[in-house]
N, C-alpha and C. Protein backbone atom coordinates (compact mmCIF):
# COMPACT_ATOMS: atom_id res chain seq x y z
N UNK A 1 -105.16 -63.07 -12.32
CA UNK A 1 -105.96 -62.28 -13.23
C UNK A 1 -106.90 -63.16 -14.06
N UNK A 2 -106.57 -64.51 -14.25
CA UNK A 2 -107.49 -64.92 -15.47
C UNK A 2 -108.98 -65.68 -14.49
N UNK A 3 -108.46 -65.59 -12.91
CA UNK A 3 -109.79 -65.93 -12.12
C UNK A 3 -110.41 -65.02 -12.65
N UNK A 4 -110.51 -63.96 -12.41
CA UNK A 4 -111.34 -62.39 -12.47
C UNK A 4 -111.87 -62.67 -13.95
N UNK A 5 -111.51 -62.90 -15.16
CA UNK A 5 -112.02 -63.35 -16.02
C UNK A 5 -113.03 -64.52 -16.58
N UNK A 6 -112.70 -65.75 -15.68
CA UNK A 6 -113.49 -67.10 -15.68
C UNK A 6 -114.51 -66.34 -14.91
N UNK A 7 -114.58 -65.95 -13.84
CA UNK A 7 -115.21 -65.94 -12.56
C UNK A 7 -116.65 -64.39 -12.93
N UNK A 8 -116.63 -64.49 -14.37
CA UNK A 8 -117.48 -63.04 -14.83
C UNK A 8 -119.05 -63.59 -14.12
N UNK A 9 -119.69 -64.60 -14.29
CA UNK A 9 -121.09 -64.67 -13.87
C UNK A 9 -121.05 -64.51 -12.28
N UNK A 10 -120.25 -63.58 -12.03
CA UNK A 10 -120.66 -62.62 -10.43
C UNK A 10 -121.66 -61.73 -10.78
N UNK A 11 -121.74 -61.28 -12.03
CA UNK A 11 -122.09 -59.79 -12.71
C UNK A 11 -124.16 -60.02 -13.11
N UNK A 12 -124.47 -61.37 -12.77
CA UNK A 12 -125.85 -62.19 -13.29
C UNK A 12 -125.66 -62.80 -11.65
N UNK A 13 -126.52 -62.20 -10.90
CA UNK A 13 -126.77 -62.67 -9.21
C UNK A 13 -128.12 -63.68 -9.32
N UNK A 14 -127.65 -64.97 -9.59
CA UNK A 14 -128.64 -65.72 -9.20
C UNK A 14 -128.18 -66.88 -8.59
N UNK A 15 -128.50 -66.76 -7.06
CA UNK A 15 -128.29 -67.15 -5.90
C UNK A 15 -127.82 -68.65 -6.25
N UNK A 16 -126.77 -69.70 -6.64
CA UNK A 16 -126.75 -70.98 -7.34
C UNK A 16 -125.62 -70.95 -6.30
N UNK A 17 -124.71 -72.17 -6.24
CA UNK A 17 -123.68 -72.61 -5.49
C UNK A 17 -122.69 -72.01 -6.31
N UNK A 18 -122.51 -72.15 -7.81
CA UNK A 18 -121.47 -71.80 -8.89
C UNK A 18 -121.58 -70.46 -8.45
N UNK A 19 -122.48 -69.35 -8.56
CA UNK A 19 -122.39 -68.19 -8.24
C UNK A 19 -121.77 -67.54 -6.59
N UNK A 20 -121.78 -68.91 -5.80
CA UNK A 20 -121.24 -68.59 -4.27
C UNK A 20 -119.76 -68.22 -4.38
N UNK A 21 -119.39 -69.71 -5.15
CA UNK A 21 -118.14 -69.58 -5.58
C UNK A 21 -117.73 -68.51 -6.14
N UNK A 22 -118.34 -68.73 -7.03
CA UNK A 22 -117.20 -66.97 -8.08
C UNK A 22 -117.10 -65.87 -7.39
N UNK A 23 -118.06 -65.49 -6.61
CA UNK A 23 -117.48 -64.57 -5.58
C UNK A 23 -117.10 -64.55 -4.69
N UNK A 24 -116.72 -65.63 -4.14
CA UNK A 24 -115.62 -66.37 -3.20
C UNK A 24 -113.72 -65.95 -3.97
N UNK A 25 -114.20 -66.66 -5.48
CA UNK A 25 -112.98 -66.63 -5.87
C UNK A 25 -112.66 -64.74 -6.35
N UNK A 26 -113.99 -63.96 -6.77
CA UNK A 26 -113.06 -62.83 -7.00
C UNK A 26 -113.08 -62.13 -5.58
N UNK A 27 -113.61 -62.43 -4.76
CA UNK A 27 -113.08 -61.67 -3.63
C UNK A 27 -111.51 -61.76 -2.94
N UNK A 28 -111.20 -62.80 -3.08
CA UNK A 28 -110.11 -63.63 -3.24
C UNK A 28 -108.51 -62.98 -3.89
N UNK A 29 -109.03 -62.93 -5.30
CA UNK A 29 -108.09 -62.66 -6.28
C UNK A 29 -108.36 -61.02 -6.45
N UNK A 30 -108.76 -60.07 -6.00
CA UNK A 30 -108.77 -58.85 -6.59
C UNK A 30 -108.12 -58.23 -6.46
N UNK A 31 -107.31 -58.53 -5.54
CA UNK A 31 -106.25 -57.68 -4.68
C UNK A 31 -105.06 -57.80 -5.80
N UNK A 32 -105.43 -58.83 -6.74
CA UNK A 32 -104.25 -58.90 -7.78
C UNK A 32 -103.81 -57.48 -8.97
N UNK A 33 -105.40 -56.85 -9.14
CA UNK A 33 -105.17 -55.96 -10.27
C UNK A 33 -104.21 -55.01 -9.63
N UNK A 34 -104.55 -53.79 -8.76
CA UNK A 34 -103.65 -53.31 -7.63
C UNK A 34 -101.96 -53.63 -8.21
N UNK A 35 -101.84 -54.61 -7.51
CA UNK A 35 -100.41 -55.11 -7.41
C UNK A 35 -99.83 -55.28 -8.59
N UNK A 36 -100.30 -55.71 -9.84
CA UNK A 36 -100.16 -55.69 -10.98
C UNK A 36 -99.56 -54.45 -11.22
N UNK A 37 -100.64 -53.18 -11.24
CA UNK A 37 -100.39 -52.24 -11.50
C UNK A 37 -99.28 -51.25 -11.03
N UNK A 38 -99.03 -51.89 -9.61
CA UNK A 38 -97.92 -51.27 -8.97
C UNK A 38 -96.62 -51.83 -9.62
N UNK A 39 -96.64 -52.98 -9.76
CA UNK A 39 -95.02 -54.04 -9.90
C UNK A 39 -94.62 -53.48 -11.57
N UNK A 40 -96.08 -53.24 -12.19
CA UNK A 40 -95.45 -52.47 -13.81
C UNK A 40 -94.65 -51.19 -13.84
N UNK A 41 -95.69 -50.58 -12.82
CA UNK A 41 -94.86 -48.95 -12.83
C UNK A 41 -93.65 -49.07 -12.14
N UNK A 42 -93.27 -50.00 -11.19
CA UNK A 42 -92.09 -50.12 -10.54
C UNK A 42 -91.02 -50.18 -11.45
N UNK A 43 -91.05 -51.34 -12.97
CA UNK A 43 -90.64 -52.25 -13.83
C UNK A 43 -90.25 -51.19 -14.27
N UNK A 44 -91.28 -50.02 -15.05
CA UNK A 44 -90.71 -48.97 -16.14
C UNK A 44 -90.26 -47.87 -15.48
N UNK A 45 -90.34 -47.82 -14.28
CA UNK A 45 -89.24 -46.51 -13.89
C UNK A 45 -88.05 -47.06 -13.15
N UNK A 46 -87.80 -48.00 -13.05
CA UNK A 46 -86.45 -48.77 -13.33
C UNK A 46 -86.37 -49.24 -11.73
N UNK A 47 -87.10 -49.02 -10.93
CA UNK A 47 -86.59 -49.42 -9.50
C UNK A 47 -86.35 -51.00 -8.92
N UNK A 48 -84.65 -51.19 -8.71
CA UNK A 48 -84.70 -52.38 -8.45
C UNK A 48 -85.05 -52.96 -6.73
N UNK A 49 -85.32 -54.06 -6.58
CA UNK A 49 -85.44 -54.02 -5.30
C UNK A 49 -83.91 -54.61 -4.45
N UNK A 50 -83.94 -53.84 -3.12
CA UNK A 50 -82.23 -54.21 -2.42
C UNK A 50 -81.41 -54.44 -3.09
């Protein structure tokens, strides 16, 4: 999650190497919010795993 945060000048497209990257890295990491969101609701409705 704190890529997705460093990685904000995706949002200002000017074609630079730094800008290749950051959307390298949030393409990367996005799949994190998702999962986040799943593993919390899992947490508060009590489901343990096996």
């Amino acid at each position: 999650m704190v890529t997705l945060h460093t990685t904000l000048s995706v949002y200002t497209p000017k074609p630079t190497g730094a800008w290749v990257w950051a959307v390298v890295l949030q393409s990367i990491a996005i799949f994190a919010v998702p999962i986040f969101f799943m593993i919390s609701g899992m947490n508060l409705l009590g489901v343990s795993s096996a």
